[in-house]
N, C-alpha and C. Protein backbone atom coordinates (compact mmCIF):
# COMPACT_ATOMS: atom_id res chain seq x y z
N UNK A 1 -10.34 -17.57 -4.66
CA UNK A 1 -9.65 -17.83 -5.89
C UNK A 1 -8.16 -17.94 -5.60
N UNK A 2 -7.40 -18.97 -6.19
CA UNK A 2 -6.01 -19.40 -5.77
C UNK A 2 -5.38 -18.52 -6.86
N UNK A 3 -4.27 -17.76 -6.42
CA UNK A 3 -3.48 -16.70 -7.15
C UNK A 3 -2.28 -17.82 -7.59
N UNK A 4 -1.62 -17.58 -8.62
CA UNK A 4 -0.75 -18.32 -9.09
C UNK A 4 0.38 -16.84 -9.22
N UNK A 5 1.11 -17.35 -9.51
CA UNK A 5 2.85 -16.79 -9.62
C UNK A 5 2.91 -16.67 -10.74
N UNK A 6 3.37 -15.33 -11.65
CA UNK A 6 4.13 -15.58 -13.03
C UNK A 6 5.18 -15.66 -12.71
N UNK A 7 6.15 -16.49 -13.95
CA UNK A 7 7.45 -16.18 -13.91
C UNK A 7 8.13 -14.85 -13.89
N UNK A 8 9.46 -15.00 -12.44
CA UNK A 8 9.87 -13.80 -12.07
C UNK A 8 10.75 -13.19 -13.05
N UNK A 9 10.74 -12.20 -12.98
CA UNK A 9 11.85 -11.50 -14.40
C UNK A 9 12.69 -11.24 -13.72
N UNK A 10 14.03 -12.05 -14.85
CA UNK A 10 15.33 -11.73 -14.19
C UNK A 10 16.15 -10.50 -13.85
N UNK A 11 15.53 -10.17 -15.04
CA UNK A 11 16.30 -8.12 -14.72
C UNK A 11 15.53 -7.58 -14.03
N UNK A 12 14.71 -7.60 -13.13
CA UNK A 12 13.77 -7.02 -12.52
C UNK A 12 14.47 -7.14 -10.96
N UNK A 13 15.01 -8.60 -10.77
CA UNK A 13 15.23 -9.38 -9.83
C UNK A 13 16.55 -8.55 -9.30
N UNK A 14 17.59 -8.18 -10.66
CA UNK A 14 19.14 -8.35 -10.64
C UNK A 14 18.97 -6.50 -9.98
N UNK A 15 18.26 -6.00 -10.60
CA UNK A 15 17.86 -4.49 -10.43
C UNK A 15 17.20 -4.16 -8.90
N UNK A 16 16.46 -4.91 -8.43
CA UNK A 16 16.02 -4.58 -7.01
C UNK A 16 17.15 -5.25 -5.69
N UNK A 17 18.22 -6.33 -6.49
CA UNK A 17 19.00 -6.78 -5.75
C UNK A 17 20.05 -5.90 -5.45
N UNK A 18 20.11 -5.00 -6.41
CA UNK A 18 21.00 -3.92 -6.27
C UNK A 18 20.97 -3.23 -5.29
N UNK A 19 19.62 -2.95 -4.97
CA UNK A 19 19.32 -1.87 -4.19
C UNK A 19 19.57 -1.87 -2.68
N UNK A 20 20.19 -0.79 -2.20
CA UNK A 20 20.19 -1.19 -0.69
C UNK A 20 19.13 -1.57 0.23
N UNK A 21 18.61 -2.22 1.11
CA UNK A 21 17.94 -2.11 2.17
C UNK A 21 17.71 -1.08 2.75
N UNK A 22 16.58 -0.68 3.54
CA UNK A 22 16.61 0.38 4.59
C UNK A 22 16.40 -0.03 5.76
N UNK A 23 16.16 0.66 6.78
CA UNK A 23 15.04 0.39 7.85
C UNK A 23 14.33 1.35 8.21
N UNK A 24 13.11 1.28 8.63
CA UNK A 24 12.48 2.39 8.83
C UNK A 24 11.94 2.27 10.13
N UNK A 25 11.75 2.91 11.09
CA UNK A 25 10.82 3.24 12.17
C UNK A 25 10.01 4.24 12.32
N UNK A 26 8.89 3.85 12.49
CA UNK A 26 7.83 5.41 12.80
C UNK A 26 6.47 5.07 12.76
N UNK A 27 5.88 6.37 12.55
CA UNK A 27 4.58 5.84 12.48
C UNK A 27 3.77 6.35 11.23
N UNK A 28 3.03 5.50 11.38
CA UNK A 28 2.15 5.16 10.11
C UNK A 28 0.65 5.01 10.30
N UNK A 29 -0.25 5.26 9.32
CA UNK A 29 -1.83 5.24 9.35
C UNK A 29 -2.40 4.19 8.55
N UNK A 30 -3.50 3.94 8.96
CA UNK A 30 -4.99 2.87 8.39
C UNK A 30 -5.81 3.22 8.95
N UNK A 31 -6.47 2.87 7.11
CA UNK A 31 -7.57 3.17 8.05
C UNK A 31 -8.59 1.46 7.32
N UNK A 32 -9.32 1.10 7.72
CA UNK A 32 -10.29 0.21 8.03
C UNK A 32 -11.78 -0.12 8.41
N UNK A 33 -12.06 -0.82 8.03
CA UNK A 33 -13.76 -0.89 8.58
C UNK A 33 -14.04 -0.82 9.81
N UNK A 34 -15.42 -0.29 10.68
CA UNK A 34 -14.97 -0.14 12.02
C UNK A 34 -15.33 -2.04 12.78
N UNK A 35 -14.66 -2.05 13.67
CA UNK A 35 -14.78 -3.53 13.98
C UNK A 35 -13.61 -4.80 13.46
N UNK A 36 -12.57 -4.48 12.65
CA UNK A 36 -11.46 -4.92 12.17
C UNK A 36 -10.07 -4.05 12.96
N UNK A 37 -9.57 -5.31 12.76
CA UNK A 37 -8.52 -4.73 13.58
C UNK A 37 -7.17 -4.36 12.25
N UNK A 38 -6.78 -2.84 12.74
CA UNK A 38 -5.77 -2.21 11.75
C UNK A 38 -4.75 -3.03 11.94
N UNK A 39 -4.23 -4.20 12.37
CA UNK A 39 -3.23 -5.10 12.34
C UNK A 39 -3.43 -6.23 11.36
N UNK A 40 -5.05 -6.71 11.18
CA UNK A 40 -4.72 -7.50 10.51
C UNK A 40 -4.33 -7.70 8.51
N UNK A 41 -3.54 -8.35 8.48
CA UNK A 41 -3.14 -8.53 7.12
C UNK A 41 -4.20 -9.36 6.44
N UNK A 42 -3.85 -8.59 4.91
CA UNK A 42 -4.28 -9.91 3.63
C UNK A 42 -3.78 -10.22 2.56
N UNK A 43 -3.95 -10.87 1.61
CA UNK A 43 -3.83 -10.87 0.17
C UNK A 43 -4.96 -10.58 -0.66
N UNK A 44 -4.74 -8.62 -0.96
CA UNK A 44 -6.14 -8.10 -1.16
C UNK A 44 -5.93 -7.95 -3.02
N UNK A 45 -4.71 -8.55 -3.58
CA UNK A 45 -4.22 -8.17 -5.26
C UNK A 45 -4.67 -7.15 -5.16
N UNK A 46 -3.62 -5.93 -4.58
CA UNK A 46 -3.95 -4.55 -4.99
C UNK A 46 -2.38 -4.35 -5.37
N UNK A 47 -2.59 -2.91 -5.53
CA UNK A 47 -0.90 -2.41 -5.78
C UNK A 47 0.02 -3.55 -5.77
N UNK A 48 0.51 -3.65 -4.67
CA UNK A 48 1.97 -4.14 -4.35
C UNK A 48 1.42 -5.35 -3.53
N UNK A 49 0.84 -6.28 -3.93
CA UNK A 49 0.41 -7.54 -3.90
C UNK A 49 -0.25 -8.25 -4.74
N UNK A 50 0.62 -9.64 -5.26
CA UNK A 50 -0.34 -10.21 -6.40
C UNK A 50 -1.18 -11.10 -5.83
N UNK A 51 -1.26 -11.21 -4.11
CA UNK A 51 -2.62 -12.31 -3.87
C UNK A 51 -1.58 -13.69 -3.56
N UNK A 52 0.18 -13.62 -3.27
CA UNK A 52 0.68 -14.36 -2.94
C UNK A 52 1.07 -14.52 -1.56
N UNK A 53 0.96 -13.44 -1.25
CA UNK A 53 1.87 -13.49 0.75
C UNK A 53 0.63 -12.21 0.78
N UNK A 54 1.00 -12.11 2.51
CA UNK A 54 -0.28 -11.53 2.98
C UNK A 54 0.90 -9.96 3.43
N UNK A 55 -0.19 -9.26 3.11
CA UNK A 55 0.78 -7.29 3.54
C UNK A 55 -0.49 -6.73 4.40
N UNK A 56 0.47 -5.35 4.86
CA UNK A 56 -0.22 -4.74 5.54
C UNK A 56 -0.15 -3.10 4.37
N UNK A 57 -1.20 -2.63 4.44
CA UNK A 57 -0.90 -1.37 3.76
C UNK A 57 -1.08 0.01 4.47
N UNK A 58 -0.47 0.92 4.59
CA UNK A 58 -0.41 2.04 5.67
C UNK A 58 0.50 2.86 4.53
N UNK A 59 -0.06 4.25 5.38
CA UNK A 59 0.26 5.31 4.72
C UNK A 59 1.36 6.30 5.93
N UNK A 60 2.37 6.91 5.47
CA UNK A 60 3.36 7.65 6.29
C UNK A 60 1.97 9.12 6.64
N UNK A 61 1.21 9.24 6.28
CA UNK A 61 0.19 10.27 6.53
C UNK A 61 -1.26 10.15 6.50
N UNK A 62 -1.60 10.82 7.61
CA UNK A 62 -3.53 10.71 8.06
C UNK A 62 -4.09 10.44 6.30
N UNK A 63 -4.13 11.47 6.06
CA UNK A 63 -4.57 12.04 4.55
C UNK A 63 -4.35 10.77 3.97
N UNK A 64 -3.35 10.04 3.63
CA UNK A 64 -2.96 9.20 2.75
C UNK A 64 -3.53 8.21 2.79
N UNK A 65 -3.67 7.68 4.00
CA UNK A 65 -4.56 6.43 4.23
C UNK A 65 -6.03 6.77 4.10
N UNK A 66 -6.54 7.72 4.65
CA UNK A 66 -7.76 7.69 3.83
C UNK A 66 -8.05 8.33 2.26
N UNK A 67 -7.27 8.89 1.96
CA UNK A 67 -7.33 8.57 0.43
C UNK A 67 -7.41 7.44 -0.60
N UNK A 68 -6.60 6.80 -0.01
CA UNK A 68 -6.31 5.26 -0.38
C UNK A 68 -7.29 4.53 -0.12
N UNK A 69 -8.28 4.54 1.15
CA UNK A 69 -9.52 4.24 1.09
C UNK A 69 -10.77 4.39 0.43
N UNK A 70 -10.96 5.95 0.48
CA UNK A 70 -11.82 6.45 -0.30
C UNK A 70 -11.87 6.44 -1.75
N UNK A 71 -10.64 6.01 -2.28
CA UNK A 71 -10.63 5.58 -3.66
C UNK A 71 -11.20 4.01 -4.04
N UNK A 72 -11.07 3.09 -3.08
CA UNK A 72 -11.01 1.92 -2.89
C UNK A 72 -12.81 1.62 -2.56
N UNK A 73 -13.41 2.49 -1.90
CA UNK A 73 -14.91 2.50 -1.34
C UNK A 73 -15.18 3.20 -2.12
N UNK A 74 -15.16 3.94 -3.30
CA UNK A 74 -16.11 4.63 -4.27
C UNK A 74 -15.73 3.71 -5.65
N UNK A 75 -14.91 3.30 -5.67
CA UNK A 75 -15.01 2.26 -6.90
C UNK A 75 -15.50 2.72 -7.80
N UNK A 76 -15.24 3.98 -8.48
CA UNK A 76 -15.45 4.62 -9.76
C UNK A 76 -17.10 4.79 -9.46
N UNK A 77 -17.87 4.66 -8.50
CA UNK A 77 -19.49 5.35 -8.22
C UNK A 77 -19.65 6.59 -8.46
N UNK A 78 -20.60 7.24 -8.87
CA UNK A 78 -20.93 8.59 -8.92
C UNK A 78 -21.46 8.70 -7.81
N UNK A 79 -21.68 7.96 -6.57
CA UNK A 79 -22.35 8.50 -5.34
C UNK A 79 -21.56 7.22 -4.15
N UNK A 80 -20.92 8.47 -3.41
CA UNK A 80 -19.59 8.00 -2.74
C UNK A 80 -20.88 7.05 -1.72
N UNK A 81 -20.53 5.99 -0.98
CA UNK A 81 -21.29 5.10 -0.24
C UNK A 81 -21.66 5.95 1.35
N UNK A 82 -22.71 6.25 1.50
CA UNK A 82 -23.26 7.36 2.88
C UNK A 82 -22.77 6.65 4.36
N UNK A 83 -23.43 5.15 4.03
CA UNK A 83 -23.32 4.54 5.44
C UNK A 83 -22.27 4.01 6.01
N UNK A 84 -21.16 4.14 4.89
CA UNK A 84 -19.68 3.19 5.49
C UNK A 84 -18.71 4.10 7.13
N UNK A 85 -18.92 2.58 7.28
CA UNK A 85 -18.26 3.71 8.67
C UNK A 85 -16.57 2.50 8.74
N UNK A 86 -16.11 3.52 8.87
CA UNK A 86 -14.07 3.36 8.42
C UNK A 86 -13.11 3.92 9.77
N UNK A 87 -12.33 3.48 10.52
CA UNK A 87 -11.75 4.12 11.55
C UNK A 87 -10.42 4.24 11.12
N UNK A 88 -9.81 5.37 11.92
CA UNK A 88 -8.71 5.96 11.06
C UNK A 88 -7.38 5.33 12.35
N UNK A 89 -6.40 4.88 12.38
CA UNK A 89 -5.66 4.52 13.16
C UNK A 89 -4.17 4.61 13.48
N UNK A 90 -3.25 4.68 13.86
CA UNK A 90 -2.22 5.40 14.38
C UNK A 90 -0.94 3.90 14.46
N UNK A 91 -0.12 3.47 13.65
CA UNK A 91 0.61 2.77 13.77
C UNK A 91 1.95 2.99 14.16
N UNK A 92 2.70 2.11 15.08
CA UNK A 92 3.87 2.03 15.28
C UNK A 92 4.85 0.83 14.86
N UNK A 93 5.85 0.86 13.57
CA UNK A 93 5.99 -0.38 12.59
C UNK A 93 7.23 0.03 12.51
N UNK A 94 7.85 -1.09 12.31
CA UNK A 94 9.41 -1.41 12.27
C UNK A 94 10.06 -2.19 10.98
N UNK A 95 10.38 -2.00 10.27
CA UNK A 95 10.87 -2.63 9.42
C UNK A 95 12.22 -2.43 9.39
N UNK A 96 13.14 -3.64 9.21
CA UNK A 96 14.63 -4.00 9.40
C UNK A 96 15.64 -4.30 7.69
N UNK A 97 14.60 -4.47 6.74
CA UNK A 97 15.18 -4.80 5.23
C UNK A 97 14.14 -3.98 4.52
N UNK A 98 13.87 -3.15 4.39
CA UNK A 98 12.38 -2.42 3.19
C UNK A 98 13.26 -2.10 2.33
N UNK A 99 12.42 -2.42 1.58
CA UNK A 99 12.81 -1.45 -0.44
C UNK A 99 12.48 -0.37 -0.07
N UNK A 100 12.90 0.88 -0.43
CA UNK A 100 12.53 2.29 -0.51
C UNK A 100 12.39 2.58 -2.15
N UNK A 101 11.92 2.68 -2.56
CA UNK A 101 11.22 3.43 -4.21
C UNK A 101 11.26 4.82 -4.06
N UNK A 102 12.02 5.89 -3.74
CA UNK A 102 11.96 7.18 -3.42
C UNK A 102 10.73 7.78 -4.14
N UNK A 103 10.93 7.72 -5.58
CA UNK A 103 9.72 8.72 -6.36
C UNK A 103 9.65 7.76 -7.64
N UNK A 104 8.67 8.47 -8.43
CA UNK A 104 8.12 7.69 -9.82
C UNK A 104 9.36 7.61 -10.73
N UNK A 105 10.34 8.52 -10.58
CA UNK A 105 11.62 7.87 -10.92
C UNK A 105 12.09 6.69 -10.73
N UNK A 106 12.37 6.70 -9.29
CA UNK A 106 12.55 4.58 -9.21
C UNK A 106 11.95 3.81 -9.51
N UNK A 107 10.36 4.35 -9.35
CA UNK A 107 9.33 2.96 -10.12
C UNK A 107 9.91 3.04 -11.53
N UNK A 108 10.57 3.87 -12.00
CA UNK A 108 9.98 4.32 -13.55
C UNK A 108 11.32 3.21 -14.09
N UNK A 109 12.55 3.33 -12.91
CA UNK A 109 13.49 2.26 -13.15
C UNK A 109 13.38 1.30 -13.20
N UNK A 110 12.34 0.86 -12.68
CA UNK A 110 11.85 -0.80 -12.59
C UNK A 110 10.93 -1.39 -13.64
N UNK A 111 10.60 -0.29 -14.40
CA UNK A 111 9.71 -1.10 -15.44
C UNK A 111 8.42 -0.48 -15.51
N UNK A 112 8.06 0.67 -14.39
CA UNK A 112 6.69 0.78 -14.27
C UNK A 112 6.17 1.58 -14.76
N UNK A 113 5.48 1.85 -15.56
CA UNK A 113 5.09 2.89 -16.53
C UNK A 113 4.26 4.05 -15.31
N UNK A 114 4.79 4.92 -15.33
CA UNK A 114 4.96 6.08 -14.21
C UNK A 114 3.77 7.15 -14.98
N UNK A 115 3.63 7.16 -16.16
CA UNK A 115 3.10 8.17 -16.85
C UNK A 115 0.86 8.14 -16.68
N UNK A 116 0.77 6.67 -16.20
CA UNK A 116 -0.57 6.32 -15.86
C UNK A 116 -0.91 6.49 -14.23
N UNK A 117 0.53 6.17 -13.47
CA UNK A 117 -0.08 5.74 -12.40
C UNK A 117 -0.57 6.59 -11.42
N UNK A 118 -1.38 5.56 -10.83
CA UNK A 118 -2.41 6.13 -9.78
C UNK A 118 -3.85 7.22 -11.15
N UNK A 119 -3.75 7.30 -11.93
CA UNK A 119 -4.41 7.95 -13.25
C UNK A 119 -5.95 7.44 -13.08
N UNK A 120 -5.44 5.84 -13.33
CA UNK A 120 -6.21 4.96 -14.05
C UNK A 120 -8.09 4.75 -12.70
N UNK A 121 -9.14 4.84 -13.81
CA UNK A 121 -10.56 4.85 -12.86
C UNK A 121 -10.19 3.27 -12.03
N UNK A 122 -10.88 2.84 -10.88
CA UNK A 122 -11.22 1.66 -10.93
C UNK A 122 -11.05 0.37 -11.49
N UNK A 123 -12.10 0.78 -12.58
CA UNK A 123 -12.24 -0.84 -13.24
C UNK A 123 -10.90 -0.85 -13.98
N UNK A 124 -9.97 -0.04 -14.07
CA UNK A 124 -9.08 -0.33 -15.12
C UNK A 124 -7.87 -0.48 -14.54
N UNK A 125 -7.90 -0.53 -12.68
CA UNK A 125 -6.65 -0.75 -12.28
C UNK A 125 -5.85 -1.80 -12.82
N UNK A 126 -6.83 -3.12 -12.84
CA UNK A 126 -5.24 -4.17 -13.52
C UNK A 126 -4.35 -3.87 -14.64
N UNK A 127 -4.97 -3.04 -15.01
CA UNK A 127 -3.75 -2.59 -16.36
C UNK A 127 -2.64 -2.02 -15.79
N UNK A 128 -2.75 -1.53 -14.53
CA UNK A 128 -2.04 -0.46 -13.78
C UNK A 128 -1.27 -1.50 -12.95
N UNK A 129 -1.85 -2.17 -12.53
CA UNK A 129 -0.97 -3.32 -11.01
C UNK A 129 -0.16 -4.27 -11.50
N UNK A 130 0.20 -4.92 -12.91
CA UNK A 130 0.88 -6.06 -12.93
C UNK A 130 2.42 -5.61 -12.30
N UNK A 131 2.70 -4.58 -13.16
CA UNK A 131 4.46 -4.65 -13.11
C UNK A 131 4.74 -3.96 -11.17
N UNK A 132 4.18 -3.33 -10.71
CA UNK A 132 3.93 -2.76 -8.94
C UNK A 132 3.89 -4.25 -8.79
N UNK A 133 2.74 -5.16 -8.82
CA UNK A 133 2.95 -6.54 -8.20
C UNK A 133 4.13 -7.53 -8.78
N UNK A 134 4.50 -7.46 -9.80
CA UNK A 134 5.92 -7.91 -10.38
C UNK A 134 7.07 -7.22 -9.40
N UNK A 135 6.77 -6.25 -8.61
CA UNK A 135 8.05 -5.57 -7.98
C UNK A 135 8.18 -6.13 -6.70
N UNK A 136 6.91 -5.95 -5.93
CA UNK A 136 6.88 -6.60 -4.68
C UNK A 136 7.08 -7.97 -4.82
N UNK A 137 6.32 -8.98 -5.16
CA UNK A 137 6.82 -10.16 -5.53
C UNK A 137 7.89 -10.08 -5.22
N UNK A 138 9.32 -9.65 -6.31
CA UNK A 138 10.01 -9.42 -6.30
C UNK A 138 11.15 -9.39 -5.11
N UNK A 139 10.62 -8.63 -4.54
CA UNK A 139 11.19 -7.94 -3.02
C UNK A 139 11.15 -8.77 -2.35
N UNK A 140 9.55 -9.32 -2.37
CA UNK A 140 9.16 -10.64 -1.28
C UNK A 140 10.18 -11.68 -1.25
N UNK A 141 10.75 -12.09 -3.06
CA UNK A 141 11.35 -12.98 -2.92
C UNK A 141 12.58 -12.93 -2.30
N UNK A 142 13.50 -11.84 -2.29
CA UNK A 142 14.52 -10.95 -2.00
C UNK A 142 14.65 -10.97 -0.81
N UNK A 143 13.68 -11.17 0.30
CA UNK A 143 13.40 -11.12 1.62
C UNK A 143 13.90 -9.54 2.18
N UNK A 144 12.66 -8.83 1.22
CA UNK A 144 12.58 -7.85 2.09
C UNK A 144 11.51 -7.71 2.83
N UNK A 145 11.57 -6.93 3.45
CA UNK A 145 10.27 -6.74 4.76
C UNK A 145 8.96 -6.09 4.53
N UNK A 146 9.23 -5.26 3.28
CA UNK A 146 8.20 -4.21 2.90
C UNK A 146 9.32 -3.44 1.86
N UNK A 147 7.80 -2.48 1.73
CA UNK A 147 8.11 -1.22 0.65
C UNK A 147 7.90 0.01 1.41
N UNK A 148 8.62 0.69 0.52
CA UNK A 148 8.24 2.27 1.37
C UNK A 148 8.32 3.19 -0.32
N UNK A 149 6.84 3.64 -0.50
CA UNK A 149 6.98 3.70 -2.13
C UNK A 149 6.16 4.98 -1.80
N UNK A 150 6.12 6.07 -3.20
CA UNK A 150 4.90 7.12 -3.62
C UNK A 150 3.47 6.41 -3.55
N UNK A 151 2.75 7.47 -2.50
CA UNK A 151 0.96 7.15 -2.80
C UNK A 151 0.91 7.08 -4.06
N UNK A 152 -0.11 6.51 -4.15
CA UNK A 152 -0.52 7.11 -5.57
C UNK A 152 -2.01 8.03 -5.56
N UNK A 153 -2.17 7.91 -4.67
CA UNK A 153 -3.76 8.76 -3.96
C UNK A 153 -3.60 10.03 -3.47
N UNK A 154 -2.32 9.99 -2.68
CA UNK A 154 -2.06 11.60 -1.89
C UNK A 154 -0.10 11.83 -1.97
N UNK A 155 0.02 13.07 -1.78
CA UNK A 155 1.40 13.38 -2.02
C UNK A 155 1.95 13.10 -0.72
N UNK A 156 2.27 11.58 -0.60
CA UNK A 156 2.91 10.93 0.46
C UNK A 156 4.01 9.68 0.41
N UNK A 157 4.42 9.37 0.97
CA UNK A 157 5.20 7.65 0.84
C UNK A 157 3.97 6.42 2.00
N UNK A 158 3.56 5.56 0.80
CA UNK A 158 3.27 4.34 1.78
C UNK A 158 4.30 3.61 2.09
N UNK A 159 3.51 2.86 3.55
CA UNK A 159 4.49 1.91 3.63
C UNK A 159 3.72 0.21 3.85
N UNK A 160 4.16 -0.37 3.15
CA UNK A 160 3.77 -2.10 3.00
C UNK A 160 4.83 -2.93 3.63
N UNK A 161 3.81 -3.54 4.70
CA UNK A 161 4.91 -4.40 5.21
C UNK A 161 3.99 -6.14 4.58
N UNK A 162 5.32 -6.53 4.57
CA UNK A 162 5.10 -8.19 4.04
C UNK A 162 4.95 -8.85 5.55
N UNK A 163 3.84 -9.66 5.76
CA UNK A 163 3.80 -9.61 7.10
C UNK A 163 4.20 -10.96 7.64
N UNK A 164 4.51 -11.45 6.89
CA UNK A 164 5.71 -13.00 6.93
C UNK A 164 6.63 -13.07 7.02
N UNK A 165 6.93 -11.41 6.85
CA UNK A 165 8.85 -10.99 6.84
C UNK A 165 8.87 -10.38 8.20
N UNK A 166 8.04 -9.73 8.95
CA UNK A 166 7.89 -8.90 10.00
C UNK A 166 7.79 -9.87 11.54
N UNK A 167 8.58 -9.90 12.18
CA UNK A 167 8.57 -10.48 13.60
C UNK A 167 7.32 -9.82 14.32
N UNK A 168 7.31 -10.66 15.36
CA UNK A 168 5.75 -10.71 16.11
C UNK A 168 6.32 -8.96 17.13
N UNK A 169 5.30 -7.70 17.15
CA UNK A 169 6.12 -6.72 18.03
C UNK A 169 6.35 -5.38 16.64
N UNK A 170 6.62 -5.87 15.78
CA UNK A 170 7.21 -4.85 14.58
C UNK A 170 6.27 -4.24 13.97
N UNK A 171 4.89 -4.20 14.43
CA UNK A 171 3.99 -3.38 13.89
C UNK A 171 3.00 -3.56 15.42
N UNK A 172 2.40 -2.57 15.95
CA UNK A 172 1.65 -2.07 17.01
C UNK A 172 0.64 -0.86 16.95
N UNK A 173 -0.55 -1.05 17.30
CA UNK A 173 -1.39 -0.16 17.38
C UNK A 173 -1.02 0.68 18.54
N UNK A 174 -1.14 2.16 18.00
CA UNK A 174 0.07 3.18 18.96
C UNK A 174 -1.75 4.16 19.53
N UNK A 175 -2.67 4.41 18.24
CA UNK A 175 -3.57 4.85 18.76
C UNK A 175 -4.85 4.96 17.80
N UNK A 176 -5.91 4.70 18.23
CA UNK A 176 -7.55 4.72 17.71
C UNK A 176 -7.96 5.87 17.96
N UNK A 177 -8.30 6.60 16.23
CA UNK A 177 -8.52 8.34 16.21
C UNK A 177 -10.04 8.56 15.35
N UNK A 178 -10.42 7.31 16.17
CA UNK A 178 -12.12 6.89 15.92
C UNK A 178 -12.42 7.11 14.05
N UNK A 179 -14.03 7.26 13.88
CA UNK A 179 -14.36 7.03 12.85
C UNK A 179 -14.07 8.30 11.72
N UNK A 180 -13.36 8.04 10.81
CA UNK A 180 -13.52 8.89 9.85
C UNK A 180 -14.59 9.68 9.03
N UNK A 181 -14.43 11.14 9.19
CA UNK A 181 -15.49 11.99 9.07
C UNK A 181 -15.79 12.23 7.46
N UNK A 182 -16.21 11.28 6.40
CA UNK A 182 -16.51 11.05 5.04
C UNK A 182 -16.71 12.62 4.46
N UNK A 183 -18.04 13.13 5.12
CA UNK A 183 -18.61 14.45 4.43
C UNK A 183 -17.67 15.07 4.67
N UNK A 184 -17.23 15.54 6.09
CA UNK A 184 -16.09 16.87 5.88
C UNK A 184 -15.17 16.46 5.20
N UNK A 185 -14.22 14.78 5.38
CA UNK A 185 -12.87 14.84 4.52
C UNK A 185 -13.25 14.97 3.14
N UNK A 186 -14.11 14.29 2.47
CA UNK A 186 -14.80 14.77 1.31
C UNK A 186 -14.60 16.48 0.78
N UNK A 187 -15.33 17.33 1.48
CA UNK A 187 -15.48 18.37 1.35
C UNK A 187 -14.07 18.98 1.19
N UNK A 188 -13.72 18.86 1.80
CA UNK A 188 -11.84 19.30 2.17
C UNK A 188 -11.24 19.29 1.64
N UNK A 189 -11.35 18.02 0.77
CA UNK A 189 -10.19 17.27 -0.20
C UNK A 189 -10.08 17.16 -1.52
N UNK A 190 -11.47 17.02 -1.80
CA UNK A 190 -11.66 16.11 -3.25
C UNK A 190 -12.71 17.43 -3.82
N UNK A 191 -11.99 17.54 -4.86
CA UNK A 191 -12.95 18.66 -5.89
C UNK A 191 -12.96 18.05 -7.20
């Protein structure tokens, strides 16, 4: 399905232009199906993509990235999926221009109704993603490199890199910390 563009909002535009750049170096997690490689990008219209340029999504923490998964593979089910097998992975990523969104305060500056997010089951994320994908957009157009924003899954900062903005080298698989253990992180985590 071909994603189309809404028109960009100008105060949205004038407000993220404000903002300084960062850069960030470090490392970062994914996690993924096993047999895919944690490098490659998409346009998956989630969060902080409307399905226009292709991102990478990673979490500043183990936990985070598979949270972000496991929300994503239970899809509001009452019976989390037994057989998925997901590998958890170890990134080394560079970004030279990122937006930083410190906390739901800055989203909350941008328009984003802070009081739902990350709240909302499943089926009801699009109510939740326009104005997050109105931001990145945004950024994208701005030529920034990525985001460095609040999970909304675990008490962490992701980080999204736009992977059209990112030189060949600026994101590297640092290490493979094999398959993610569902029942125990399950058990551990989620009550």
């Amino acid at each position: 399905m071909a994603h189309t563009r809404r028109s960009r909002d100008s105060a949205l535009i004038d407000a993220i232009e404000a903002l300084p750049p960062v850069q960030f170096e470090g490392t970062v997690w994914r996690v993924v199906r096993k047999g895919r490689s944690p490098v490659d990008c998409a346009r998956s219209g989630g969060r902080w993509d409307d399905g226009t340029f292709d991102v990478l999504y990673t979490s500043q923490q183990r936990d985070g990235a598979i949270a972000e998964m496991y929300f994503h593979l239970g899809r509001g089910q009452p019976v989390f999926p037994s057989k998925v097998e997901y590998g958890v992975h170890e990134l080394d990523v560079k970004l030279d221009n990122a937006l930083q969104l410190v906390d739901l305060g800055a989203l909350q500056r941008l328009g984003l109704d802070t009081s739902r997010y990350g709240q909302l089951s499943y089926d009801r994320a699009c109510d939740e993603y326009p104005r997050s994908q109105d931001i990145a957009e945004a950024a994208h157009f701005l030529e920034f490199d990525g985001l460095i924003v609040p999970s909304a899954r675990w008490d962490c900062m992701n980080v999204i890199l736009f992977c059209d903005r990112v030189p060949p080298g600026a994101m590297e698989i640092a290490a493979d910390h094999g398959l993610v253990n569902w029942p125990g992180w399950i058990k551990a985590n989620i009550r």
